[in-house]
N, C-alpha and C. Protein backbone atom coordinates (compact mmCIF):
# COMPACT_ATOMS: atom_id res chain seq x y z
N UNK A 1 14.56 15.67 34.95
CA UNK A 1 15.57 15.08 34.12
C UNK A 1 14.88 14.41 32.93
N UNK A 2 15.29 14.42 32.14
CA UNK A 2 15.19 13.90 30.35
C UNK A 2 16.11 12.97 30.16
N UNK A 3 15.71 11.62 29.63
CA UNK A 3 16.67 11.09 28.54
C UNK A 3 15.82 11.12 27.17
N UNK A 4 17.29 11.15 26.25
CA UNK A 4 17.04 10.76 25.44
C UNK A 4 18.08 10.26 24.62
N UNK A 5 17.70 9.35 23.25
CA UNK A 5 18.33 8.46 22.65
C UNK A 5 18.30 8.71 21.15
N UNK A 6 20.11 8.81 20.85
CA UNK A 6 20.04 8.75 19.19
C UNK A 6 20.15 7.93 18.84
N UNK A 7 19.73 7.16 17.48
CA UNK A 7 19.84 5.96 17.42
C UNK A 7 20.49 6.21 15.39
N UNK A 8 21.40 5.70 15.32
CA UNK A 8 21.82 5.63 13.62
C UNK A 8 21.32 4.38 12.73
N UNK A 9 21.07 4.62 11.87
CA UNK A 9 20.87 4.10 10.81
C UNK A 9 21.73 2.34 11.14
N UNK A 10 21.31 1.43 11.01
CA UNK A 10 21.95 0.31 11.12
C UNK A 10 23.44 0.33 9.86
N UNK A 11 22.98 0.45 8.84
CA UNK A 11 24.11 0.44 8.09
C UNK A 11 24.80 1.51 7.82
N UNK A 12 24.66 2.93 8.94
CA UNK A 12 25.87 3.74 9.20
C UNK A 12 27.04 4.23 8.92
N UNK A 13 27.52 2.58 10.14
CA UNK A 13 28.86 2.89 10.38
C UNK A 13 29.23 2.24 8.68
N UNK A 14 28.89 1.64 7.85
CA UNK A 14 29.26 0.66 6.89
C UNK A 14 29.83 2.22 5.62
N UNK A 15 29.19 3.18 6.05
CA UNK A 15 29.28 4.31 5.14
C UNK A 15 30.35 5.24 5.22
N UNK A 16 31.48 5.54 3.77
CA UNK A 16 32.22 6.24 4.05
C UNK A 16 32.10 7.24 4.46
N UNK A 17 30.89 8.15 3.95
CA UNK A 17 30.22 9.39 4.38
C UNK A 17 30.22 9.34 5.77
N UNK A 18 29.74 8.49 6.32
CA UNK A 18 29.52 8.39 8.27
C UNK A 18 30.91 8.55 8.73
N UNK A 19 31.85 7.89 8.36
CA UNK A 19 33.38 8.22 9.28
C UNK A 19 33.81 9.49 8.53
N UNK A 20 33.70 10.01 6.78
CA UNK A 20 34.07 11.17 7.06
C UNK A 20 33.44 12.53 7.82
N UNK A 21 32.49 12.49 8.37
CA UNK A 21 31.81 13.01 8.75
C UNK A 21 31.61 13.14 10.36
N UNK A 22 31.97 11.89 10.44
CA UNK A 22 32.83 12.05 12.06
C UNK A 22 33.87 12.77 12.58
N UNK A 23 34.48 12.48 11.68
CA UNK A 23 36.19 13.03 11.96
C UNK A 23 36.72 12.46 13.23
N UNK A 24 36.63 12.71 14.19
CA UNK A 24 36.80 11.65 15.41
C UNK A 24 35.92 12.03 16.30
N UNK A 25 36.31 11.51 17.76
CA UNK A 25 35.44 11.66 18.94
C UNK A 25 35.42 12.73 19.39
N UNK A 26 35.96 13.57 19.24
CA UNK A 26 35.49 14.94 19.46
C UNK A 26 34.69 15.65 18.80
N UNK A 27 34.49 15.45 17.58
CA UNK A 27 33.88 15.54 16.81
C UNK A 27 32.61 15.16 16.92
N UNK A 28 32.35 14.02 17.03
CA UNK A 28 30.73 13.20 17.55
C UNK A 28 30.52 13.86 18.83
N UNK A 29 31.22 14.12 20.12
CA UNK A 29 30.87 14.70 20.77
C UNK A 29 30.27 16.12 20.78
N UNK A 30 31.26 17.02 19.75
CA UNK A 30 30.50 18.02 19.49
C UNK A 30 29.32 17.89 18.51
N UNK A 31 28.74 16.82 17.58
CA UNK A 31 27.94 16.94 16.59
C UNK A 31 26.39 16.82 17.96
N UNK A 32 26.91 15.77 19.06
CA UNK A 32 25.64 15.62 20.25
C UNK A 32 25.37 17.06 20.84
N UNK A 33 26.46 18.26 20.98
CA UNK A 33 25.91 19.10 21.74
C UNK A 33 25.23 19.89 21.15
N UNK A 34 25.70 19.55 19.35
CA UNK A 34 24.66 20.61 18.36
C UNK A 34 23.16 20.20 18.40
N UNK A 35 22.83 18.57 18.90
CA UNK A 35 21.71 18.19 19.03
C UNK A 35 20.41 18.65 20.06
N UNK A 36 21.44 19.39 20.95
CA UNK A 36 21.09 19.86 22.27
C UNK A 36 21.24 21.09 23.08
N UNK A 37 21.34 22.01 21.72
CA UNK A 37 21.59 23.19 22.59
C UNK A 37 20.92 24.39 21.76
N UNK A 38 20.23 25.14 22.50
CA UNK A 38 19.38 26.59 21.72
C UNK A 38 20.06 27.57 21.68
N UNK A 39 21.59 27.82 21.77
CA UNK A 39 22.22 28.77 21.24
C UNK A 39 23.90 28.60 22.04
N UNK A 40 24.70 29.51 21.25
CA UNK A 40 26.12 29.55 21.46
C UNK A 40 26.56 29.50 22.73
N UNK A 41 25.52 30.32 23.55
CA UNK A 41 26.06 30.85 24.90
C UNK A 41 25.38 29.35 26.21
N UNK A 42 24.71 28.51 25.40
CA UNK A 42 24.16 27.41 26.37
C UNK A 42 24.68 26.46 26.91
N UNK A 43 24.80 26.52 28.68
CA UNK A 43 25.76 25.84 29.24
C UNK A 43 25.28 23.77 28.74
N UNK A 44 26.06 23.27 27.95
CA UNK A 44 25.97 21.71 28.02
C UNK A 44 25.28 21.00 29.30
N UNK A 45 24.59 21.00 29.60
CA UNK A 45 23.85 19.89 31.19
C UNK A 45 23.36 19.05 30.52
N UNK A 46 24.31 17.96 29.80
CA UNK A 46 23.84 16.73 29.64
C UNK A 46 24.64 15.55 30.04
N UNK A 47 24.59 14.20 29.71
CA UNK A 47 25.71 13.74 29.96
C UNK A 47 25.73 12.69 28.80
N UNK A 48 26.83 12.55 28.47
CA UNK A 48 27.02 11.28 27.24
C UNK A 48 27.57 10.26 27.11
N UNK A 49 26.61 9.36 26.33
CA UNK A 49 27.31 7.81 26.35
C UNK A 49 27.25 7.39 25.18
N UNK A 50 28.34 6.70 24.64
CA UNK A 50 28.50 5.96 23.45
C UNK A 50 28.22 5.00 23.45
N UNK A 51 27.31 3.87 23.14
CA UNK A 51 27.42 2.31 23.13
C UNK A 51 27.50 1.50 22.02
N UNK A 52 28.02 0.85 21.61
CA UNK A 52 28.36 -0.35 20.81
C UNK A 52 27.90 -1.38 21.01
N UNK A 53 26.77 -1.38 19.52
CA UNK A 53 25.65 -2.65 19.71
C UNK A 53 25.95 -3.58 18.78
């Protein structure tokens, strides 16, 4: 097993670019599996957490 951790820019969320670019939580969820996957057909085996610091 692997963790690992994204970590954003502190002043981020402060950016309109960052929420348009989110679009919502599905969205961030899919932007994590683009972080983590070597092609179309690759089953997701990760698991995800959002935290608010």
């Amino acid at each position: 097993m692997y963790l690992s951790r994204i970590r954003l820019r502190p002043d981020a969320a402060e950016k309109r670019e960052f929420w348009q670019m989110m679009g919502s939580e599905y969205q961030a969820h899919h932007m994590v599996w683009d972080l983590f996957t070597d092609g179309p057909e690759r089953e997701r085996d990760f698991l995800y957490r959002v935290e608010d610091i």
